[in-house]
N, C-alpha and C. Protein backbone atom coordinates (compact mmCIF):
# COMPACT_ATOMS: atom_id res chain seq x y z
N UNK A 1 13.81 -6.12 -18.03
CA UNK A 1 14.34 -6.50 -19.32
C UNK A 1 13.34 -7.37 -20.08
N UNK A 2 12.54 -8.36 -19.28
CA UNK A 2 11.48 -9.05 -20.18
C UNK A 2 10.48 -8.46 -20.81
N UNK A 3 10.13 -7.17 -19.75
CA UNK A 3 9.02 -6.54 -20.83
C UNK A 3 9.95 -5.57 -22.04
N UNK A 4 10.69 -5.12 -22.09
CA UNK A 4 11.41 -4.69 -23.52
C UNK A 4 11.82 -5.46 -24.15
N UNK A 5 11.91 -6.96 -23.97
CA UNK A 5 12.32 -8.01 -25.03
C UNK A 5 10.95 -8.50 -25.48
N UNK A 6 10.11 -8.74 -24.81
CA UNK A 6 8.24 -8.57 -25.33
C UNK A 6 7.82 -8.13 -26.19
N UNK A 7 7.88 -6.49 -25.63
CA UNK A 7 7.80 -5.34 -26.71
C UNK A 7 8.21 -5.68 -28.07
N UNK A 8 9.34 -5.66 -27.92
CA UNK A 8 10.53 -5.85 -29.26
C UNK A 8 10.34 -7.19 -30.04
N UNK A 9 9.86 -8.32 -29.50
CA UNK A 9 9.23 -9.54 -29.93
C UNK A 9 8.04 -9.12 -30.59
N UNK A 10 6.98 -8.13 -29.90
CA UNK A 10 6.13 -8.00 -30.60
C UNK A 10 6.04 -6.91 -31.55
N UNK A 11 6.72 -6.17 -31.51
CA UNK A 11 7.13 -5.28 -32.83
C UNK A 11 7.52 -6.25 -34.13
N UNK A 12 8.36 -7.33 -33.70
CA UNK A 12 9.16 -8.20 -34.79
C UNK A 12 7.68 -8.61 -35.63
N UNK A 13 6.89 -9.17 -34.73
CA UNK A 13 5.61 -10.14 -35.76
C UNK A 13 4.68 -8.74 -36.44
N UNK A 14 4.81 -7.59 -35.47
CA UNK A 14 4.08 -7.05 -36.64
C UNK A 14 4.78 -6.29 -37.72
N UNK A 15 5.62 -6.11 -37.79
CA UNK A 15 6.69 -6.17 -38.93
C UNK A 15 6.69 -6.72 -39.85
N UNK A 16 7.24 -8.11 -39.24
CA UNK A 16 7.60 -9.46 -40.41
C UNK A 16 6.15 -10.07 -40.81
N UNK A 17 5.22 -10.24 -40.06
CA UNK A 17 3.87 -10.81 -40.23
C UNK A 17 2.51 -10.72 -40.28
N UNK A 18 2.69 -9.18 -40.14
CA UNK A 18 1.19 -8.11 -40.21
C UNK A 18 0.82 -8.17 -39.20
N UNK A 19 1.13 -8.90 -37.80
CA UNK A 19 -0.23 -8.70 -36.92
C UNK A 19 -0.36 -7.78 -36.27
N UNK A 20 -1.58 -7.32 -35.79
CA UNK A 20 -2.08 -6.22 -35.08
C UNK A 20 -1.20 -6.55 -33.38
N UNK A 21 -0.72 -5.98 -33.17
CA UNK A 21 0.07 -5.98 -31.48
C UNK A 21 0.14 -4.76 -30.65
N UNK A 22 -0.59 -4.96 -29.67
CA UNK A 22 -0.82 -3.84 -28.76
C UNK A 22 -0.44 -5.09 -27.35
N UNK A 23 0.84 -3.93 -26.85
CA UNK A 23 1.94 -3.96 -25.55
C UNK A 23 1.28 -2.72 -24.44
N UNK A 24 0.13 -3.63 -23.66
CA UNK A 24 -0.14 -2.23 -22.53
C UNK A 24 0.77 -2.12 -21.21
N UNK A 25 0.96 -1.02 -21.16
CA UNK A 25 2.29 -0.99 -20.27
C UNK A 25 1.57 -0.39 -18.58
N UNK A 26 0.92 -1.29 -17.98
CA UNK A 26 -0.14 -1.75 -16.85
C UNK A 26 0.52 -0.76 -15.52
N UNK A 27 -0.05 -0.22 -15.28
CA UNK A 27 1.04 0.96 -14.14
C UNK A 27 0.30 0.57 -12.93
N UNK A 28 0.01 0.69 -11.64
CA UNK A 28 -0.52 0.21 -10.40
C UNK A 28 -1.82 -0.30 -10.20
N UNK A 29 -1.83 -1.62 -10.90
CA UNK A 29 -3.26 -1.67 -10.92
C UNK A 29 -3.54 -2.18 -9.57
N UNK A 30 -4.27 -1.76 -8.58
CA UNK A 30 -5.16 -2.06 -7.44
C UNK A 30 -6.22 -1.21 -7.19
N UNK A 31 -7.01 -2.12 -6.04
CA UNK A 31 -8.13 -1.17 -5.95
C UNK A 31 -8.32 0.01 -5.34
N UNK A 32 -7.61 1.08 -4.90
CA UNK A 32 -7.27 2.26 -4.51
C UNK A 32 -5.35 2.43 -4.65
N UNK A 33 -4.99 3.36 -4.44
CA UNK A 33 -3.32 3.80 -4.64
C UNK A 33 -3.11 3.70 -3.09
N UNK A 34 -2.22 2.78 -2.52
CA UNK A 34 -1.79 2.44 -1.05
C UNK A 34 -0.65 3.56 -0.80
N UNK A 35 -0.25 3.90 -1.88
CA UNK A 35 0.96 4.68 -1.35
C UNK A 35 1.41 6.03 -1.96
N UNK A 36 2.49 7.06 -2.24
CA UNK A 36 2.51 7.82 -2.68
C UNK A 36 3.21 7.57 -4.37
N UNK A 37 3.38 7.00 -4.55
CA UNK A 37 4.13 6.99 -6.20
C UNK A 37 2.95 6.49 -6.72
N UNK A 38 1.79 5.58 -6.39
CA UNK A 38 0.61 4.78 -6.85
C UNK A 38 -0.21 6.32 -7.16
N UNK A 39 0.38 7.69 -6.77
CA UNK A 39 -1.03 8.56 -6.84
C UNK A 39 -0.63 8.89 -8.68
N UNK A 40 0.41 8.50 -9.31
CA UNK A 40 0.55 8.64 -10.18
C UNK A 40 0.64 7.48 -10.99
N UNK A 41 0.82 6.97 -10.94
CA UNK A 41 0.59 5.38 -11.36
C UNK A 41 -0.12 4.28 -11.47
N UNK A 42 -0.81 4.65 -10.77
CA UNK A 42 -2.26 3.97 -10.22
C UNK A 42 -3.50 3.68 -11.58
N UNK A 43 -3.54 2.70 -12.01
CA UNK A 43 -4.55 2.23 -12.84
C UNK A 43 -6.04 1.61 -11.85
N UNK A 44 -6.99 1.91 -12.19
CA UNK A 44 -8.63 1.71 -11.69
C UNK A 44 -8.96 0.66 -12.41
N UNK A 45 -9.62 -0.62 -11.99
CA UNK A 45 -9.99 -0.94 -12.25
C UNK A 45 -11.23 -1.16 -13.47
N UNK A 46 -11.90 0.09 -13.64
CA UNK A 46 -12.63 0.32 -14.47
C UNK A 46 -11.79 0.89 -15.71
N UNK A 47 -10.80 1.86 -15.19
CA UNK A 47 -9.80 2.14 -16.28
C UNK A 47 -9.41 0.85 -17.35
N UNK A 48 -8.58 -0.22 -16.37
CA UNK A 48 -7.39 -1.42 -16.58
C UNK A 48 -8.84 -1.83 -17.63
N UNK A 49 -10.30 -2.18 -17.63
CA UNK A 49 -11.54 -2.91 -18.66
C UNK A 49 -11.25 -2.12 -19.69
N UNK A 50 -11.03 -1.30 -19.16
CA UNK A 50 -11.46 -0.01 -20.32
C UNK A 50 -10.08 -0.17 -21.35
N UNK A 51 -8.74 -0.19 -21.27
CA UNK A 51 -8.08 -0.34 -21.96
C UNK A 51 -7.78 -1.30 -23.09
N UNK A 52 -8.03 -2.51 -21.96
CA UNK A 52 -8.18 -3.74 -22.47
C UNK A 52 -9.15 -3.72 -23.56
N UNK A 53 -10.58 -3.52 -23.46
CA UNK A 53 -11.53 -3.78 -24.64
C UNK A 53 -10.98 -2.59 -25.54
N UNK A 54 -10.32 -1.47 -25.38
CA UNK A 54 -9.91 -0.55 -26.54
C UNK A 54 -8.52 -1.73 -27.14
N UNK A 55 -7.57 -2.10 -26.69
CA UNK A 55 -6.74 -2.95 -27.36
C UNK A 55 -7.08 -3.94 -27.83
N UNK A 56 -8.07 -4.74 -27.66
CA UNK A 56 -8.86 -5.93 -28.44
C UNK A 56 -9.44 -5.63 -29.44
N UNK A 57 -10.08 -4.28 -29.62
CA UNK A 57 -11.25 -3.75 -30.26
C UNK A 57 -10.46 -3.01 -31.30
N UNK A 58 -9.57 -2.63 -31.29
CA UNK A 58 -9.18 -1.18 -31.73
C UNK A 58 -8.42 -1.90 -33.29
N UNK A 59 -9.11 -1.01 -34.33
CA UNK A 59 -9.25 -1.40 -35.87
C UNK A 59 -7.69 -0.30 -35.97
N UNK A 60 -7.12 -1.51 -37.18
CA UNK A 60 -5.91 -0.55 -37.89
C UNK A 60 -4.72 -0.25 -37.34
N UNK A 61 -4.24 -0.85 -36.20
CA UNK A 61 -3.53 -1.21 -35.47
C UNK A 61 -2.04 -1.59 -35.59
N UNK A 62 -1.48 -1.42 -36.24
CA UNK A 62 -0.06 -2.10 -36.26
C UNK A 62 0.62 -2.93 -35.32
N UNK A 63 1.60 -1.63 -34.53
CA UNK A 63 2.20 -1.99 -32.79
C UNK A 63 1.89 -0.21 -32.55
N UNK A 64 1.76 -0.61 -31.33
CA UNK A 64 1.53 0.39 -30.16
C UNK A 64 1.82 -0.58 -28.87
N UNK A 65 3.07 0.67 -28.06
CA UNK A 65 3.05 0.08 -26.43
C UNK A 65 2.38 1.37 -26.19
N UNK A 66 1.45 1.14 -25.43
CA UNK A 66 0.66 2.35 -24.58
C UNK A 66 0.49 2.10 -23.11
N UNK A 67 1.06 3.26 -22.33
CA UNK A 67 0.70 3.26 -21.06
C UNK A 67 -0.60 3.14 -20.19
N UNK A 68 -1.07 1.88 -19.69
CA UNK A 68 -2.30 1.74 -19.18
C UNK A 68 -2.22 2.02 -17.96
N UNK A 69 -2.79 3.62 -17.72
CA UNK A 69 -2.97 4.51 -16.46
C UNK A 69 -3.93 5.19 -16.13
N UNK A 70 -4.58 5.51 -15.10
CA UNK A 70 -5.82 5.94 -14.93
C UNK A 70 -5.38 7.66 -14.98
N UNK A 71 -6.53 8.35 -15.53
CA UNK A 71 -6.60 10.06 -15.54
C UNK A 71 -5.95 10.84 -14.09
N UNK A 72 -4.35 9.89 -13.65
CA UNK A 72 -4.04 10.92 -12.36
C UNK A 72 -3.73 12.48 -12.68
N UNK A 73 -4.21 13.15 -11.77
CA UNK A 73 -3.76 13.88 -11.78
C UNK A 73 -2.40 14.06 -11.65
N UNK A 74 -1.58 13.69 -10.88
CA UNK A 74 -0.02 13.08 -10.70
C UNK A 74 1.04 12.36 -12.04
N UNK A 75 -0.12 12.20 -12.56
CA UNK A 75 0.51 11.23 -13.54
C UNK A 75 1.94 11.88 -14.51
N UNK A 76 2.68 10.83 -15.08
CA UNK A 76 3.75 11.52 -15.64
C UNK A 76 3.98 10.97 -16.88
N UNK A 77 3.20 9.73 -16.98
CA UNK A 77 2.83 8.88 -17.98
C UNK A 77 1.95 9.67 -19.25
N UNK A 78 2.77 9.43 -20.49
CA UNK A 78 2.10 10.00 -21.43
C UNK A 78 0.93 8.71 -22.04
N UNK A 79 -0.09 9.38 -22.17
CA UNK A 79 -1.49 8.83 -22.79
C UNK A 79 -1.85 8.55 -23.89
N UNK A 80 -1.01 9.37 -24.70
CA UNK A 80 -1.17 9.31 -26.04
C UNK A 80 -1.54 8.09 -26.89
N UNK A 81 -0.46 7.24 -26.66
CA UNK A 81 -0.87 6.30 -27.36
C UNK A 81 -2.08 5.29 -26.87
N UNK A 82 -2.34 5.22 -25.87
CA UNK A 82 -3.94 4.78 -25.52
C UNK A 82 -4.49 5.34 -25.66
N UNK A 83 -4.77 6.58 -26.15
CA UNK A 83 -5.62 7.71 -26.83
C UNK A 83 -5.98 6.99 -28.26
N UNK A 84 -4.59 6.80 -29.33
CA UNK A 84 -5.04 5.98 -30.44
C UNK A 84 -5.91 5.19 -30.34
N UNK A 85 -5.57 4.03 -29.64
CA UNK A 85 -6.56 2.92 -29.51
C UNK A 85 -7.86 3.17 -29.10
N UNK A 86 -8.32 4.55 -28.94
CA UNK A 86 -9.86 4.94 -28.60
C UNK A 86 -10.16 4.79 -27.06
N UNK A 87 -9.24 4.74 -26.29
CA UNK A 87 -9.73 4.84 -24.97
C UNK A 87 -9.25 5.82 -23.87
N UNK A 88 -9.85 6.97 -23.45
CA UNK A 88 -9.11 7.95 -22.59
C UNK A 88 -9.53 7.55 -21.07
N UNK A 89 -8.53 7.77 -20.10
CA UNK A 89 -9.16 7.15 -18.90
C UNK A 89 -10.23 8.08 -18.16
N UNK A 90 -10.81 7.74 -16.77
CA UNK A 90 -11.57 8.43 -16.38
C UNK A 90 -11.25 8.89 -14.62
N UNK A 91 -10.85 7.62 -14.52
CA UNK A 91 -10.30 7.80 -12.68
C UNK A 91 -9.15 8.47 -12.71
N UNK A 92 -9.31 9.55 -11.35
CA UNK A 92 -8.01 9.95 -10.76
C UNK A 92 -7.43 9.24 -9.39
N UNK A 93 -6.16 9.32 -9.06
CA UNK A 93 -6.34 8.74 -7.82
C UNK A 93 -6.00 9.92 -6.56
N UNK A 94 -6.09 10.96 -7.26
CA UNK A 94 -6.03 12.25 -6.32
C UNK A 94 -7.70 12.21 -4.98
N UNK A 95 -8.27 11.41 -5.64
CA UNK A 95 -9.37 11.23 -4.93
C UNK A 95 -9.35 10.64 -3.42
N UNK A 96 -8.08 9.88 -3.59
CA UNK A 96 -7.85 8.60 -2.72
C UNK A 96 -6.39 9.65 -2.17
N UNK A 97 -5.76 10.77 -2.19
CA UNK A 97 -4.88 10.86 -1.77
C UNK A 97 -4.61 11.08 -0.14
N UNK A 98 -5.77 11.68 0.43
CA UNK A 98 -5.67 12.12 1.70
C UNK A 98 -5.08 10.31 2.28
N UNK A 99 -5.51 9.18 1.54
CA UNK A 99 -4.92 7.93 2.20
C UNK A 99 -4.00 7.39 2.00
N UNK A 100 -3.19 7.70 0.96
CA UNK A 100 -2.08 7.53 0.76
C UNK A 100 -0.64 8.09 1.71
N UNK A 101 0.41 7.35 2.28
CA UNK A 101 1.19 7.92 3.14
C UNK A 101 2.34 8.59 2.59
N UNK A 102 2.84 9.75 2.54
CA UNK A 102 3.46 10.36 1.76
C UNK A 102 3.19 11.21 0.63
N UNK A 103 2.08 11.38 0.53
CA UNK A 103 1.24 11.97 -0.34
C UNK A 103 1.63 13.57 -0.73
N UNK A 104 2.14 14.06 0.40
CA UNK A 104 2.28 15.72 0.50
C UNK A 104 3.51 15.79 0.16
N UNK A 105 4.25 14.55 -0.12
CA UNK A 105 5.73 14.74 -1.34
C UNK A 105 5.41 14.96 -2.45
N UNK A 106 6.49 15.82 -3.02
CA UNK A 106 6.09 15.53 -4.80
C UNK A 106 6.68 14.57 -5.31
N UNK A 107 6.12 13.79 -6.09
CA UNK A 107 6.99 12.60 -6.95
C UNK A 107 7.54 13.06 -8.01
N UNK A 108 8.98 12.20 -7.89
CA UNK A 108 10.01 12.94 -8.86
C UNK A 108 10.13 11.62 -10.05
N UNK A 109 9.68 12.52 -10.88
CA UNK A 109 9.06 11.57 -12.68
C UNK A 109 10.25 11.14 -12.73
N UNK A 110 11.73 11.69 -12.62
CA UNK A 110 12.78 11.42 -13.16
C UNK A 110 13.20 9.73 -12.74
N UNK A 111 12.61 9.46 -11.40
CA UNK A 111 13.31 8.33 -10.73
C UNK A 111 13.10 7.14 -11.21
N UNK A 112 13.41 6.00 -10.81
CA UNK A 112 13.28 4.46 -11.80
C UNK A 112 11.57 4.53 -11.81
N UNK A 113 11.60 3.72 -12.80
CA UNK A 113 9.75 3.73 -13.22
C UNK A 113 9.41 2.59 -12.12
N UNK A 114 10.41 1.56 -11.63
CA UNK A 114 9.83 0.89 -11.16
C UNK A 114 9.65 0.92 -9.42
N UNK A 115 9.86 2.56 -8.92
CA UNK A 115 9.77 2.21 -8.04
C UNK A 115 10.90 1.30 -6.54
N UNK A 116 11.05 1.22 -5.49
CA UNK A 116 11.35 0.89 -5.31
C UNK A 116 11.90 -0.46 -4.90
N UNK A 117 11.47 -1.39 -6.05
CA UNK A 117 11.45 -2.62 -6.40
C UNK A 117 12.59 -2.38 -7.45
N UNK A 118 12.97 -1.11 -8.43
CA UNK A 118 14.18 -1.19 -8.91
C UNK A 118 15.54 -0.57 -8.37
N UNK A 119 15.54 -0.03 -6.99
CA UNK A 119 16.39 0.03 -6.72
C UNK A 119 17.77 -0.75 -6.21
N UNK A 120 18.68 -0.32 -6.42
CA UNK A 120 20.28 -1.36 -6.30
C UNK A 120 19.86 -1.97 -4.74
N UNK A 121 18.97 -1.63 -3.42
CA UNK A 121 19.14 -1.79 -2.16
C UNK A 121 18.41 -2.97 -2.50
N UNK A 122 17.18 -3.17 -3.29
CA UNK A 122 15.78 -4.20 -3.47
C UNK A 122 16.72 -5.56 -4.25
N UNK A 123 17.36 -4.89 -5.36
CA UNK A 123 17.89 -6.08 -6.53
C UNK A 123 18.79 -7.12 -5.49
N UNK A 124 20.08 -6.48 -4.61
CA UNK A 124 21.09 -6.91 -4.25
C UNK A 124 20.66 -8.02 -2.87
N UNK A 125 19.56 -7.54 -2.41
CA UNK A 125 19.06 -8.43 -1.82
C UNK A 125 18.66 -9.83 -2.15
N UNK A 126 18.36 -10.16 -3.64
CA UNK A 126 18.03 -11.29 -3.88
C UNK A 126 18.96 -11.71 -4.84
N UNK A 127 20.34 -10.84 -4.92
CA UNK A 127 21.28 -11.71 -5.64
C UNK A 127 22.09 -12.03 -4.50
N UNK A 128 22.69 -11.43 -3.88
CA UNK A 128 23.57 -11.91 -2.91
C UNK A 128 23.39 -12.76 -1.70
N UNK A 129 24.14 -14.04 -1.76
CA UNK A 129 23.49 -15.10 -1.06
C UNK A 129 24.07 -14.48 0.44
N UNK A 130 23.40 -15.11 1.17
CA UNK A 130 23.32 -14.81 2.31
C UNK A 130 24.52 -15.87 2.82
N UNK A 131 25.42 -15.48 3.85
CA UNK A 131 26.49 -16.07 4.80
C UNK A 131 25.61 -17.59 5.03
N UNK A 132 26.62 -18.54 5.36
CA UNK A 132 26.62 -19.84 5.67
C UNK A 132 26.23 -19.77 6.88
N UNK A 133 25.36 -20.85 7.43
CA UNK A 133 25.22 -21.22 8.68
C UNK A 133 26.35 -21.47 9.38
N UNK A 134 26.98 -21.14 10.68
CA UNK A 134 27.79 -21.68 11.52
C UNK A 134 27.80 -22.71 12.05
């Protein structure tokens, strides 16, 4: 919810106040994809520079949220709008897949973006207090 109240914060100033606002929407950034949803999600390091100096740099700008993701092949993430800002990626992480565990699944685009950090099993764990000591 904080990054769509962000977003929406920063839509407001460039609205009401002209400024240029670019919301990159940062998908697995590490230094290889550890796992199987990262083969699509997975931002490179050289990618994650690369976006960044296109959103600093990038003339005429309004708002744009653009997905900052490296060229997976896997990917499900549309590019487009980091395309505007002048930067197309270059890494895949199909490169790195034979190391990834689970890899020979297909990932299903439909499921939470976040992974299993948004599922009801992950959330309920850290709302529900745990039983009293005896």
């Amino acid at each position: 919810m904080s990054k769509v109240a962000v977003e929406a914060l920063g839509r407001l100033y460039a609205d009401r106040f002209g400024l240029s606002v670019v919301c990159l929407r940062i998908g697995s950034f590490e230094d290889e994809p550890t796992e199987a949803r990262h083969l699509a999600t997975w931002l490179s390091l050289r990618d994650g520079v690369g976006f960044i100096r296109a959103a600093i740099t990038a003339s005429d700008v309004h708002f744009v949220a653009a997905y900052a993701v490296s060229a997976n092949t896997r990917r499900f993430w549309d590019t487009g709008a980091g395309a505007q800002l002048g930067y197309l990626p270059v890494d895949d992480a199909e490169s790195c897949a034979a190391k990834a565990p689970g890899s020979d699944v297909p990932i299903d685009a439909a499921a939470s973006q976040g992974g299993a950090y948004a599922s009801i099993e992950y959330s309920l764990r850290h709302v529900v207090a745990p039983p009293p000591p005896c």
